[in-house]
N, C-alpha and C. Protein backbone atom coordinates (compact mmCIF):
# COMPACT_ATOMS: atom_id res chain seq x y z
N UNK A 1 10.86 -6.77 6.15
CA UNK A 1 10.29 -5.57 5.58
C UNK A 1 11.28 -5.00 4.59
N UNK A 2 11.05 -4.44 3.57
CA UNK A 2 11.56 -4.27 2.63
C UNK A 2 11.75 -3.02 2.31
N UNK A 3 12.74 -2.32 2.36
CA UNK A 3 12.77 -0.52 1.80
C UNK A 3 12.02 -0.25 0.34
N UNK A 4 12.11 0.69 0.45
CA UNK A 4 11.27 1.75 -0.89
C UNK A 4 12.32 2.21 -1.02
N UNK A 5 13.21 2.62 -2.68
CA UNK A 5 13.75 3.70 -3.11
C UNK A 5 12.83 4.42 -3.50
N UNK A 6 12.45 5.71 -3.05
CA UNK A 6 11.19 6.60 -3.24
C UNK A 6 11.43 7.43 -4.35
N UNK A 7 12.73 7.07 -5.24
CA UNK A 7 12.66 7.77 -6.46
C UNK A 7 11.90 7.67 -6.96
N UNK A 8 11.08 6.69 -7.22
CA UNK A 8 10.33 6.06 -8.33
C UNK A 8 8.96 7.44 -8.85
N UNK A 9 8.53 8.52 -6.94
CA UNK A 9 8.12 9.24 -7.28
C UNK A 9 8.04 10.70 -7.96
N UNK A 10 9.55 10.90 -7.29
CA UNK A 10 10.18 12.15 -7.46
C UNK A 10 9.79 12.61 -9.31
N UNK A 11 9.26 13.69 -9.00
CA UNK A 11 9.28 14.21 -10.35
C UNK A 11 7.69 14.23 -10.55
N UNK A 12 7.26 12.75 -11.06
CA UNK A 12 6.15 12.29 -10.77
C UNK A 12 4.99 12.79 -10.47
N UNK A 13 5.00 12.47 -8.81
CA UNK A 13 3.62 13.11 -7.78
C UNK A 13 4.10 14.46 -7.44
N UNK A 14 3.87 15.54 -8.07
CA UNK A 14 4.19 16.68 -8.69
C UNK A 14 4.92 17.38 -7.20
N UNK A 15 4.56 18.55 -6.68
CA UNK A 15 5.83 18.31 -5.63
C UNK A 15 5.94 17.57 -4.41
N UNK A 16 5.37 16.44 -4.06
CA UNK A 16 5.32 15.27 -3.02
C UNK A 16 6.71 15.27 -2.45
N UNK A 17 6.79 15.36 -0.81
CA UNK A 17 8.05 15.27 -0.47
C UNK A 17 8.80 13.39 -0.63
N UNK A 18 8.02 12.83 -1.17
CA UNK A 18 8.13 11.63 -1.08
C UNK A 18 8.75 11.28 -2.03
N UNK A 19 10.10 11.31 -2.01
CA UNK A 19 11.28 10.59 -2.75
C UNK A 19 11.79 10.11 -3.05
N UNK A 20 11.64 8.40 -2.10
CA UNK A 20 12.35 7.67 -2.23
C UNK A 20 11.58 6.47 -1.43
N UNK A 21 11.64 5.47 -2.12
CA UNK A 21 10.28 4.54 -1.66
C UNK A 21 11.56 3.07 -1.15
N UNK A 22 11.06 2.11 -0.29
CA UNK A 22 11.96 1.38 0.25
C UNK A 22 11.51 0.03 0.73
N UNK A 23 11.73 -1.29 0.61
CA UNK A 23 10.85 -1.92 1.11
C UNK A 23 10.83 -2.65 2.16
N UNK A 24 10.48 -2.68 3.23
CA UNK A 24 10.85 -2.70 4.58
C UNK A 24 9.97 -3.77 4.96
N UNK A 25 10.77 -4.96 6.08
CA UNK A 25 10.92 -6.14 6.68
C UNK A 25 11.99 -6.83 7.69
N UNK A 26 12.21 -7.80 7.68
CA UNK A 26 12.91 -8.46 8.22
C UNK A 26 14.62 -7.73 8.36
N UNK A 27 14.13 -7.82 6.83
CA UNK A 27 15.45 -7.66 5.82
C UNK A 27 15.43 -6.52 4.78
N UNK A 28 16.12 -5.71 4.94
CA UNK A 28 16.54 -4.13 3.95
C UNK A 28 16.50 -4.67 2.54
N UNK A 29 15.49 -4.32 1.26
CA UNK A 29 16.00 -4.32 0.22
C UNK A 29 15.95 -3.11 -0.06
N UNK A 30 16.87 -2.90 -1.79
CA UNK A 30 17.00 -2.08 -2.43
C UNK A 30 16.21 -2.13 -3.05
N UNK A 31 15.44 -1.38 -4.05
CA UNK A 31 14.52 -0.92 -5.19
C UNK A 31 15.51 -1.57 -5.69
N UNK A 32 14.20 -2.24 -6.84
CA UNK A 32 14.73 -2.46 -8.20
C UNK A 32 14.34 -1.36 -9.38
N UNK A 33 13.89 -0.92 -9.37
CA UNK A 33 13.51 0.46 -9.90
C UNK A 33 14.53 1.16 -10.46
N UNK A 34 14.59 1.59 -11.77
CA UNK A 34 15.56 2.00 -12.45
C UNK A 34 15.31 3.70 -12.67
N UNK A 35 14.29 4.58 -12.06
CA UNK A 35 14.70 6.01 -12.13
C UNK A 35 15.38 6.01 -10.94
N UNK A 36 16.69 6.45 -11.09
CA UNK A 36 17.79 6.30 -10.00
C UNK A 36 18.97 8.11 -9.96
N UNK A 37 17.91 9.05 -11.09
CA UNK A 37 18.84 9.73 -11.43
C UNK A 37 18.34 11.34 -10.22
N UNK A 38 16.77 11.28 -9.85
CA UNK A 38 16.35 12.40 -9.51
C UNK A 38 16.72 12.42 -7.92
N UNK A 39 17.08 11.67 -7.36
CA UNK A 39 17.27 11.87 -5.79
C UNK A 39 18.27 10.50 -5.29
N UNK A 40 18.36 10.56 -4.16
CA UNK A 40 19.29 9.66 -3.72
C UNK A 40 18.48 8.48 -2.73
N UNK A 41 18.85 7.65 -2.90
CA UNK A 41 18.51 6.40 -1.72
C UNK A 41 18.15 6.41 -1.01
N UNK A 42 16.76 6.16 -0.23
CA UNK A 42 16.86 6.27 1.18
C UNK A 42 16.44 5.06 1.72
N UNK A 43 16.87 4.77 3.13
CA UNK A 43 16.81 3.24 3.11
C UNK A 43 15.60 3.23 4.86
N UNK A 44 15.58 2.91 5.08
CA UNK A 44 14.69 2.39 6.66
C UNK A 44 14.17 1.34 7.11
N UNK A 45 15.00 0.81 8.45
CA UNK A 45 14.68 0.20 9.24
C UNK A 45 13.77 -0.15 10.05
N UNK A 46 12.81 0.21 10.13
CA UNK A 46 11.33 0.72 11.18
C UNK A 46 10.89 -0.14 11.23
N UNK A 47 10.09 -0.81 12.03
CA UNK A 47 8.96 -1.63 11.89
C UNK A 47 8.20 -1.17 12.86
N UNK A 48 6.68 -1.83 13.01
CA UNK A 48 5.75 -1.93 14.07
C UNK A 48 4.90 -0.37 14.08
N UNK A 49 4.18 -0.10 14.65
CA UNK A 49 2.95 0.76 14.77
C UNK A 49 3.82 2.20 14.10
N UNK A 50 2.92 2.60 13.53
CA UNK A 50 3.26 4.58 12.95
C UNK A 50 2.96 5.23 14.13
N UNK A 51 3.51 6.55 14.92
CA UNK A 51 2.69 6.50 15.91
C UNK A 51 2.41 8.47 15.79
N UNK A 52 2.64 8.45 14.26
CA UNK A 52 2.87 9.98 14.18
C UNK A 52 1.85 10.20 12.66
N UNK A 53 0.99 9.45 12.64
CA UNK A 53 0.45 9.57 11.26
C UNK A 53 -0.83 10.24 11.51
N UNK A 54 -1.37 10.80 10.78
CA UNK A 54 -2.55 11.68 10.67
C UNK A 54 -3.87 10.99 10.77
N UNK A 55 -4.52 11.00 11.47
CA UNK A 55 -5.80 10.40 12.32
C UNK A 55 -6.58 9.81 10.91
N UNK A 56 -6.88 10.88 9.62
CA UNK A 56 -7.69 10.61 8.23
C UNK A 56 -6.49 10.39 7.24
N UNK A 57 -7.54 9.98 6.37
CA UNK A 57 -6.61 9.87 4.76
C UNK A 57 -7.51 10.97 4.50
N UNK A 58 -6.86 11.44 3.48
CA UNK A 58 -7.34 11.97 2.59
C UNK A 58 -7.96 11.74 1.26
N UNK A 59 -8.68 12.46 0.56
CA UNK A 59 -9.12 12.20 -0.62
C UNK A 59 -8.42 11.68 -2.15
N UNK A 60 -8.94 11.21 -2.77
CA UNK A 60 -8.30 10.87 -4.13
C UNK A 60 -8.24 10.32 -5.16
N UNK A 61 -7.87 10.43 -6.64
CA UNK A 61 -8.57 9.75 -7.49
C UNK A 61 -8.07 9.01 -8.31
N UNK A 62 -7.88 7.54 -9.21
CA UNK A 62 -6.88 7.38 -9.57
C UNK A 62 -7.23 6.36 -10.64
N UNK A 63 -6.40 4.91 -10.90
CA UNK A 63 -7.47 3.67 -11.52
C UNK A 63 -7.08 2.57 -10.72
N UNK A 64 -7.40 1.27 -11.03
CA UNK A 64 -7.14 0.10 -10.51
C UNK A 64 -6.46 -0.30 -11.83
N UNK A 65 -5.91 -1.78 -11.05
CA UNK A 65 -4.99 -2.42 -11.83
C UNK A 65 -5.31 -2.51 -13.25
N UNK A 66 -6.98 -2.33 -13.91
CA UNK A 66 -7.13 -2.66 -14.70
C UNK A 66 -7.51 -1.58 -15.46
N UNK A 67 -6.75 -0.29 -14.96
CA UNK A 67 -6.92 1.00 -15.22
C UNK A 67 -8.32 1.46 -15.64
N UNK A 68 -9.41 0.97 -14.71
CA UNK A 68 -10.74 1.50 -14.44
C UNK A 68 -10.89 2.75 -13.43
N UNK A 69 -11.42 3.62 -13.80
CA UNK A 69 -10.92 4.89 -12.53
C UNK A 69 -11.98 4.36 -10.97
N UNK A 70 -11.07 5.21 -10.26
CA UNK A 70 -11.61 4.63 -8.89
C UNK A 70 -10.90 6.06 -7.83
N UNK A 71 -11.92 6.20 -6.78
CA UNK A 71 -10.91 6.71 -5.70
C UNK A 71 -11.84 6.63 -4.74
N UNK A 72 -10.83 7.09 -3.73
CA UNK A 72 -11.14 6.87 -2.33
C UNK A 72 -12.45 7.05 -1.80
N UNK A 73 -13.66 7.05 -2.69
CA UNK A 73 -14.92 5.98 -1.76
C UNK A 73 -14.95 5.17 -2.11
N UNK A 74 -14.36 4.32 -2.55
CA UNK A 74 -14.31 2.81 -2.20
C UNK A 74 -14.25 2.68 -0.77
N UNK A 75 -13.97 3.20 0.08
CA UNK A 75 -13.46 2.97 1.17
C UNK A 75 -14.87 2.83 2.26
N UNK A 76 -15.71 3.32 1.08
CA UNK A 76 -17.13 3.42 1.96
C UNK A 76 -18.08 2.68 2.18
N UNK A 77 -17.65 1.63 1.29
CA UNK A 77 -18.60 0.61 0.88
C UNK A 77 -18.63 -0.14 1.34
N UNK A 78 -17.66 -0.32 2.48
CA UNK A 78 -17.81 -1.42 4.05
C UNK A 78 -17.33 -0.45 5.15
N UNK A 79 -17.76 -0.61 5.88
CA UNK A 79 -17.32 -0.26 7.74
C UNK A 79 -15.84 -0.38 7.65
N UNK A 80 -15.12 -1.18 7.38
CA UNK A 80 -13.83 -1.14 7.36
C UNK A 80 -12.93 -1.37 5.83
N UNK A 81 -12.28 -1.20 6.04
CA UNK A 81 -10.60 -1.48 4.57
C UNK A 81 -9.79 -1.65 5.41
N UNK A 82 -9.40 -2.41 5.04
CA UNK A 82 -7.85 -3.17 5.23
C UNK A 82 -7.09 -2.55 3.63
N UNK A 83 -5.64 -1.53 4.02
CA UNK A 83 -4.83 -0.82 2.71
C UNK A 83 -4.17 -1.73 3.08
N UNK A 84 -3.38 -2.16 1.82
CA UNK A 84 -2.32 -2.78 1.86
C UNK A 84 -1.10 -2.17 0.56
N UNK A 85 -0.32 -0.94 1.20
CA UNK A 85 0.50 -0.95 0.51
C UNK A 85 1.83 -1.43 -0.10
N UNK A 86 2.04 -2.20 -1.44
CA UNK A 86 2.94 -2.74 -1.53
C UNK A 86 3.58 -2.67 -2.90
N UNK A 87 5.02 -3.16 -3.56
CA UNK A 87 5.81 -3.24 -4.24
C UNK A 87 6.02 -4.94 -5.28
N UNK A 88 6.36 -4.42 -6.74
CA UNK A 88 6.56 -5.70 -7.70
C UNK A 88 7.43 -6.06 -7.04
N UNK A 89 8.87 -5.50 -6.91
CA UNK A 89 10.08 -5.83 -6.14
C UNK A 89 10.34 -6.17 -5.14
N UNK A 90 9.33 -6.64 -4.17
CA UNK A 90 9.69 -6.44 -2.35
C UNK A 90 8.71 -7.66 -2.36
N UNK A 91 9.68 -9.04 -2.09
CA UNK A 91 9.88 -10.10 -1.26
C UNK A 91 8.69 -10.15 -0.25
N UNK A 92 8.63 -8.85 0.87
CA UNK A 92 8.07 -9.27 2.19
C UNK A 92 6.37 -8.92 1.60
N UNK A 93 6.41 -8.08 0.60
CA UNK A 93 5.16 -7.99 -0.07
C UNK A 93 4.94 -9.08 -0.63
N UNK A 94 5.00 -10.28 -1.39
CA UNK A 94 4.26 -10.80 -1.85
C UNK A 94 4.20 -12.30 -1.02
N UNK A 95 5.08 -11.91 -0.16
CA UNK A 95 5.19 -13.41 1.15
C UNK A 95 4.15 -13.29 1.91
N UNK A 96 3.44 -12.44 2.20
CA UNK A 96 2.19 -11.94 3.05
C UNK A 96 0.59 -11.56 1.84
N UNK A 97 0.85 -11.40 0.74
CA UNK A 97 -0.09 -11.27 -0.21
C UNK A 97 -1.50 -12.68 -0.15
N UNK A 98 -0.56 -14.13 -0.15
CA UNK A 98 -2.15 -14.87 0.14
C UNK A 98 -2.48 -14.92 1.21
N UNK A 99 -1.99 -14.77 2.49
CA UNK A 99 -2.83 -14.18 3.64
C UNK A 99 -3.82 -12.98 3.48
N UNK A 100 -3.28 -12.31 3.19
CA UNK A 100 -4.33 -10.63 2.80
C UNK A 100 -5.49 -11.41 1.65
N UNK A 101 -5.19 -12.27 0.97
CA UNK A 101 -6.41 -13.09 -0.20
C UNK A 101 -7.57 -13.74 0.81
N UNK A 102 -6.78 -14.51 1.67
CA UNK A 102 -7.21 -15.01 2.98
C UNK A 102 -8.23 -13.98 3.22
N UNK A 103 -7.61 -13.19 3.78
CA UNK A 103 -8.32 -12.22 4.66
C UNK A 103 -9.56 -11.45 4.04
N UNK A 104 -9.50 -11.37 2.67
CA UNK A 104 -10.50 -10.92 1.58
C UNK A 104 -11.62 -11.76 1.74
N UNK A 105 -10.89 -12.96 1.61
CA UNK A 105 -12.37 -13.89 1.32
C UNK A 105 -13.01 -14.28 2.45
N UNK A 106 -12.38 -14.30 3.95
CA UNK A 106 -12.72 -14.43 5.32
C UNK A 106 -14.08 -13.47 5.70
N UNK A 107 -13.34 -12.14 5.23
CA UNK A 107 -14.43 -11.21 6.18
C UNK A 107 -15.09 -10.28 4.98
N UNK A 108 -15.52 -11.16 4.04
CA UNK A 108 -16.25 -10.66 2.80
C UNK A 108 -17.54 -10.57 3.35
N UNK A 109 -17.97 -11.37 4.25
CA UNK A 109 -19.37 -10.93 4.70
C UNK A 109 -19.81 -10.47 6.12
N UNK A 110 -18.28 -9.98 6.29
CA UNK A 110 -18.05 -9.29 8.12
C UNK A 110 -18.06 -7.34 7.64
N UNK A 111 -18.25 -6.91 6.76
CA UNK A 111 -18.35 -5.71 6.52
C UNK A 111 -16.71 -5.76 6.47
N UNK A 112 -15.88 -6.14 5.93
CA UNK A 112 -14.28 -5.56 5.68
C UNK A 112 -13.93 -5.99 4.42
N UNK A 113 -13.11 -4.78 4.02
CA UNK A 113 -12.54 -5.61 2.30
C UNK A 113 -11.44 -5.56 2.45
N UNK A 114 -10.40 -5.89 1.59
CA UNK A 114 -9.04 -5.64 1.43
C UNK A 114 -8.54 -5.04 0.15
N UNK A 115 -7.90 -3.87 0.56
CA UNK A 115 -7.40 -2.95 -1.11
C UNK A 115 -6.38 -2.56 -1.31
N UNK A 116 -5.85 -3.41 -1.90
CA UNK A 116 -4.08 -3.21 -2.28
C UNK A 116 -3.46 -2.03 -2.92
N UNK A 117 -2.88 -1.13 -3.10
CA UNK A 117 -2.16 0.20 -3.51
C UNK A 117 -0.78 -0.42 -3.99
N UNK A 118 -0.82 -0.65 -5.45
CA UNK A 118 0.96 -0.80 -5.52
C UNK A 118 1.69 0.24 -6.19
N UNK A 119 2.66 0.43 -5.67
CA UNK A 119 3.05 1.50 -5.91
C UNK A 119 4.36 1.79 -7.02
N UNK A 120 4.73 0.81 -7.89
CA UNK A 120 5.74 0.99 -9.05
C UNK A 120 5.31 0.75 -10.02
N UNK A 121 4.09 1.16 -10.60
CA UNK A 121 3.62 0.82 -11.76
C UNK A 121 3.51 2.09 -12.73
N UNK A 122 3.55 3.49 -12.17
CA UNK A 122 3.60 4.54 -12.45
C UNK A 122 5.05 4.58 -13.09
N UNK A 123 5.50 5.49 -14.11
CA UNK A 123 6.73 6.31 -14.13
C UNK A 123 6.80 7.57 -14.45
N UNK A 124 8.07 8.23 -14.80
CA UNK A 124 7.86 9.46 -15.21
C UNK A 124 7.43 9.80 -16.61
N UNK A 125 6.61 8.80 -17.30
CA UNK A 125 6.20 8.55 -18.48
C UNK A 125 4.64 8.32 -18.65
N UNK A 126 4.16 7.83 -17.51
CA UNK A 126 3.20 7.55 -16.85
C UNK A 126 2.64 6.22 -16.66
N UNK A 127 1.88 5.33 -17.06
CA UNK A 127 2.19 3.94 -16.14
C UNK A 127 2.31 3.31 -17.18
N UNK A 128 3.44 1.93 -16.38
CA UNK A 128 4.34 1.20 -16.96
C UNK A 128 3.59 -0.02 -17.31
N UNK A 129 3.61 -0.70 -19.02
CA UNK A 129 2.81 -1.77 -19.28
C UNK A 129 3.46 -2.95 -18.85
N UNK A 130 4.57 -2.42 -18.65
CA UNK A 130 5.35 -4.01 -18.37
C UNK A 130 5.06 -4.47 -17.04
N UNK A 131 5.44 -3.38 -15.90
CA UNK A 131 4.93 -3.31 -14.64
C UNK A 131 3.55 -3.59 -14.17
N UNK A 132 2.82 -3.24 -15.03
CA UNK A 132 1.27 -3.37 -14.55
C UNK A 132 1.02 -4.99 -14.77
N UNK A 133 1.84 -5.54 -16.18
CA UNK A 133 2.24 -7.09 -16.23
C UNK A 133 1.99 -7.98 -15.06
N UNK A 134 3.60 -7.14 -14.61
CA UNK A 134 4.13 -7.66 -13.11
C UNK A 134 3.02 -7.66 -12.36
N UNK A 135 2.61 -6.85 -11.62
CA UNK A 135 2.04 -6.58 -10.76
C UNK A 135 0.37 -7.95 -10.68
N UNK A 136 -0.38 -7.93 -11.86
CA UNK A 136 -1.04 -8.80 -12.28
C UNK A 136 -1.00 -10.23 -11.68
N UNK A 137 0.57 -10.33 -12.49
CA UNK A 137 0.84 -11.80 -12.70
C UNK A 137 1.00 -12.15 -10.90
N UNK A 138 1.64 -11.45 -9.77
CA UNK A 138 1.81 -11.43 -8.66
C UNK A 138 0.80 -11.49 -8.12
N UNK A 139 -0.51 -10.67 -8.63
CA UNK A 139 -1.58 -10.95 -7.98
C UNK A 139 -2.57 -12.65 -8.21
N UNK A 140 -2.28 -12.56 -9.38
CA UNK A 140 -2.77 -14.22 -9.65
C UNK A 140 -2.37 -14.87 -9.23
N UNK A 141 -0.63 -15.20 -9.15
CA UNK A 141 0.08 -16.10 -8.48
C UNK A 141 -0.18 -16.33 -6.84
N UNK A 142 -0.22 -15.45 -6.38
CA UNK A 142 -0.80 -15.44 -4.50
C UNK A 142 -2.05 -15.43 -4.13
N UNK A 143 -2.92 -15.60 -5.21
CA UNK A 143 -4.68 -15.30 -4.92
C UNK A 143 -5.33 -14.05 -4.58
N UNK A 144 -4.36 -12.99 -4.04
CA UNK A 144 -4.62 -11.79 -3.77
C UNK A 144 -5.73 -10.94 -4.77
N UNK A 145 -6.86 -11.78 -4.83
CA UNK A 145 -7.95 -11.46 -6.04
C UNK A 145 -9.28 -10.14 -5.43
N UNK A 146 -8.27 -9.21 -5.11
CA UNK A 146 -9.52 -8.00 -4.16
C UNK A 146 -8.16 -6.56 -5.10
N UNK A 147 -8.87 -5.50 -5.17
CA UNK A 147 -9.31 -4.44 -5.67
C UNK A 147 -7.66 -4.06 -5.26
N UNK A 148 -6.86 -3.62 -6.20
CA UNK A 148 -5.49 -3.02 -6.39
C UNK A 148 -5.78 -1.57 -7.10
N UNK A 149 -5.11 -0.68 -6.16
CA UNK A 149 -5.27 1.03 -7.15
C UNK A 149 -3.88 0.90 -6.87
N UNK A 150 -3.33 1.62 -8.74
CA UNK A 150 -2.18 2.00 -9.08
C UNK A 150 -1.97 3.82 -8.67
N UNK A 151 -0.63 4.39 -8.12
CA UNK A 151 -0.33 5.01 -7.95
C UNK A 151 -0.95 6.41 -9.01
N UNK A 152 -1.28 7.64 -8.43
CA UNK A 152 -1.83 8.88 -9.41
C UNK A 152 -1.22 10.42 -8.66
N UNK A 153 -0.92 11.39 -9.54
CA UNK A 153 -0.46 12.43 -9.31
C UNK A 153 -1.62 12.72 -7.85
N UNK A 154 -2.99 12.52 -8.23
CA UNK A 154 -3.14 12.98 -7.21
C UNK A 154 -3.50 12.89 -5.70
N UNK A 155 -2.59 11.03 -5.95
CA UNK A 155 -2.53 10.69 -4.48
C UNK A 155 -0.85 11.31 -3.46
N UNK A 156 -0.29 12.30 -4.18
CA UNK A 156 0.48 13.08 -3.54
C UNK A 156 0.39 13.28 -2.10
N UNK A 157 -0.63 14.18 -1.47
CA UNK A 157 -1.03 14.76 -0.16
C UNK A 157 -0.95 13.06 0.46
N UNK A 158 -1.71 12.26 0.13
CA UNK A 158 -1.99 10.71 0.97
C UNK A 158 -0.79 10.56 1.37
N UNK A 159 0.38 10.58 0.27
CA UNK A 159 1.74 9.73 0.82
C UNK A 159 2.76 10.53 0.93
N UNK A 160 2.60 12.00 1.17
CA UNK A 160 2.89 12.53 1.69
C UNK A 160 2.62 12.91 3.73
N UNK A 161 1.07 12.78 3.56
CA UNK A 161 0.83 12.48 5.08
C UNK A 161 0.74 11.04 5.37
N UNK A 162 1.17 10.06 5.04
CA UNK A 162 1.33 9.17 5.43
C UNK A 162 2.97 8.76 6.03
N UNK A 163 3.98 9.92 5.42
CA UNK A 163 5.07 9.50 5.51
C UNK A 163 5.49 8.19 4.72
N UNK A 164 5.19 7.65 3.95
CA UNK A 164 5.04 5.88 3.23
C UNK A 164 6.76 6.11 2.32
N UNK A 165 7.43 5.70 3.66
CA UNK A 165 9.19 5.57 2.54
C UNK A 165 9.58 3.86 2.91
N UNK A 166 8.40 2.71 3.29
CA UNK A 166 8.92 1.44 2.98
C UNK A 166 7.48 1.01 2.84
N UNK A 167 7.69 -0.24 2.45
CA UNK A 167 6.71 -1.39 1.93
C UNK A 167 6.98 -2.71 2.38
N UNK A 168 5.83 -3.64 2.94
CA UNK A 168 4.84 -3.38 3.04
C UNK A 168 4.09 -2.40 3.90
N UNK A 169 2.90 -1.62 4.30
CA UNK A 169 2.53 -1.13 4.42
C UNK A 169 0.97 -1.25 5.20
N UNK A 170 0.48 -1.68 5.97
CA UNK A 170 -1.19 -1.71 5.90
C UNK A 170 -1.88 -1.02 7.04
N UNK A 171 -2.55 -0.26 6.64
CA UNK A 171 -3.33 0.52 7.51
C UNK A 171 -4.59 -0.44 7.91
N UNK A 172 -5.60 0.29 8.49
CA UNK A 172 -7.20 -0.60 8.43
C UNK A 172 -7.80 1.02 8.77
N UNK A 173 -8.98 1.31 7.91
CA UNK A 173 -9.72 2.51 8.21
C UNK A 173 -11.16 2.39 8.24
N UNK A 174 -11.97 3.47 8.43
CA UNK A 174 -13.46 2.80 8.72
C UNK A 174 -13.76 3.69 7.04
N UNK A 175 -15.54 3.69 7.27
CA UNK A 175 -15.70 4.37 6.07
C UNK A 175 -15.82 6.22 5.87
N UNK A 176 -15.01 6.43 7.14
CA UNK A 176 -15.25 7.68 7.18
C UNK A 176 -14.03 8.44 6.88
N UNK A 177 -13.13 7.28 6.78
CA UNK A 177 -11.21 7.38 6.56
C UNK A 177 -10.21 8.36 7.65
N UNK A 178 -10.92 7.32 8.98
CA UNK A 178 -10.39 7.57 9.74
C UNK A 178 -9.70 5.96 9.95
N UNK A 179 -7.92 6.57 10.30
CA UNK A 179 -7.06 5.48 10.53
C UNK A 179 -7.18 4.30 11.92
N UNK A 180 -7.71 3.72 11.59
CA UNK A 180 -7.84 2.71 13.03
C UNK A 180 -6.89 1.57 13.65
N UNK A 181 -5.34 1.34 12.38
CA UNK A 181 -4.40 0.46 12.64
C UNK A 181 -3.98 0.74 11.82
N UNK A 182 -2.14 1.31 12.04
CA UNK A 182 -1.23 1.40 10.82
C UNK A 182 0.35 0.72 11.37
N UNK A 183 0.53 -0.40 10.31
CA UNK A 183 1.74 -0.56 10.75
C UNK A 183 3.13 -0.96 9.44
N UNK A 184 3.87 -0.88 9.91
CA UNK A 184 4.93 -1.53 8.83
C UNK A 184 5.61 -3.14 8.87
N UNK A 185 5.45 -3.63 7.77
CA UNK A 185 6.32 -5.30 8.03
C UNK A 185 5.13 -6.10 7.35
N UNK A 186 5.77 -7.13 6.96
CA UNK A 186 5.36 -8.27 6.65
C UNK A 186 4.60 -9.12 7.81
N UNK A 187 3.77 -9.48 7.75
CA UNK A 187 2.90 -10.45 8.85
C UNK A 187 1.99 -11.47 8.06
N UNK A 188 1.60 -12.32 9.36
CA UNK A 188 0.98 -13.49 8.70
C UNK A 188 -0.57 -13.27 9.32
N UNK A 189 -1.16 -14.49 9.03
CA UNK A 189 -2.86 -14.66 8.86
C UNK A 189 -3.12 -13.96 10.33
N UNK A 190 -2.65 -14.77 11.75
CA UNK A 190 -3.18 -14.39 12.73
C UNK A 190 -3.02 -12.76 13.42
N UNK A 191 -2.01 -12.39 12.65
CA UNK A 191 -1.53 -10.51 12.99
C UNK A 191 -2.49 -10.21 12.28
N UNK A 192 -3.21 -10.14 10.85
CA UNK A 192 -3.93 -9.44 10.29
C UNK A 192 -5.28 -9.77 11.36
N UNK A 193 -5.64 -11.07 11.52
CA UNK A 193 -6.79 -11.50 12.08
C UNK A 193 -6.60 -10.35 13.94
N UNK A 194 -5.75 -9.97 14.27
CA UNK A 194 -5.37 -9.37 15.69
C UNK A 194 -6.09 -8.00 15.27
N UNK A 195 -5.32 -7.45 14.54
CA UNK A 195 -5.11 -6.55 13.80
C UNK A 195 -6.93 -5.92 13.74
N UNK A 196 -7.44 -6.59 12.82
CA UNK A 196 -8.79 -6.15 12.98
C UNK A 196 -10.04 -5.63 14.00
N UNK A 197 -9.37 -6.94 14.66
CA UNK A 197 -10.01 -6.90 16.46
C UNK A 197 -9.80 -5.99 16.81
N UNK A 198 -8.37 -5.20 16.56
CA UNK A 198 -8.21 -4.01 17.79
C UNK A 198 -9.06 -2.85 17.06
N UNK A 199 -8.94 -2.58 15.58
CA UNK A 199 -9.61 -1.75 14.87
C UNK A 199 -11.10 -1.47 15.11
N UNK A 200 -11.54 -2.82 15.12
CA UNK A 200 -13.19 -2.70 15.34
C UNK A 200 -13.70 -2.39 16.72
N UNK A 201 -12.50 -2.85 17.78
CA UNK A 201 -12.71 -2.38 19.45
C UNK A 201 -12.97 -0.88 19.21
N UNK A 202 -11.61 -0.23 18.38
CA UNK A 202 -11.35 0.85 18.42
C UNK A 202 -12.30 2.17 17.79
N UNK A 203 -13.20 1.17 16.87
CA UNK A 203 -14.65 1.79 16.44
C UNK A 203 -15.52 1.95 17.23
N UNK A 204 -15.53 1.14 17.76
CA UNK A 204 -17.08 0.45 19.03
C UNK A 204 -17.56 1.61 20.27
């Protein structure tokens, strides 16, 4: 799992306590992320279940990778989402990305989608062409071919109540955006495939 330097938001997602983004796994990385000047480092170790996160998401509006606007009813348009928040820079994100492609094309006709959130494509300039590049080319390269929303001022409150200071990231919610599985780390086909099961018990 890979840390977030959560600078990347500071300034940014207007006053979001969320400062410092990190990408969290196995193994601690650093941001590669070069706004390094508004706050300081923060690093975390954590893995496995959130057990303090807020039952809903909240609302919000923003674009996808292909800067088409979009927000959070998407989430409605199947019984379940699988979020997958993740980073250009973070290793444990894109080592788990064609599983989550997997998992797109698996339960495409089980009522579940999969919707990626990456989160360094924004700056304090507003979003980065080079980054959005990145981000692309990562998604082609791993098959990860399902619905990516880029970071927006006014997904503030979300990652703020989400607490979200590492990456990867994946929740599973129904369409009412209530949280039904949130955890941190990198995982493979059969954790996501677990993963669901308990979600949909947890609907039932």
């Amino acid at each position: 799992m890979k840390k977030i330097n959560k600078l990347i938001l500071t300034g940014i997602l207007l006053s979001a306590t969320l400062v410092t983004y990190g990408c969290s796994g196995q193994t601690a990385y650093k941001s590669q992320t070069s706004q390094t000047s508004t706050a300081q480092a923060i690093t975390s170790t954590k893995t496995g279940t959130k057990e303090e996160t807020a039952n809903k998401l909240p609302t919000f509006e923003s674009v996808d990778i292909d800067g088409n606007k979009i927000s959070s009813d998407i989430f409605k348009q199947k019984d379940y989402t699988l979020i997958n928040f993740w980073g250009t820079y973070c290793p444990p994100c894109i080592q788990e990305m064609p599983e989550l492609g997997k998992i797109s094309d698996d339960y495409e006709d089980k009522n579940l989608q999969v919707v990626g959130i990456v989160i360094d494509t924004l700056s304090q300039n507003g979003y980065d062409k080079d980054q959005i590049a990145k981000a692309k080319k990562i998604i082609e390269k791993t098959g990860a071919q399902y619905t990516h929303i880029q970071l927006d001022t006014s997904m503030s409150e979300l990652l703020t109540q989400l607490d979200l200071n590492a990456v990867p990231r994946t929740l599973i919610v129904d369409k009412e955006l209530n949280i039904l599985e949130d955890i941190e780390g990198s995982r493979d086909l059969k954790f996501f495939e677990k993963m669901i099961e308990d979600a949909q018990s947890k609907a039932e």
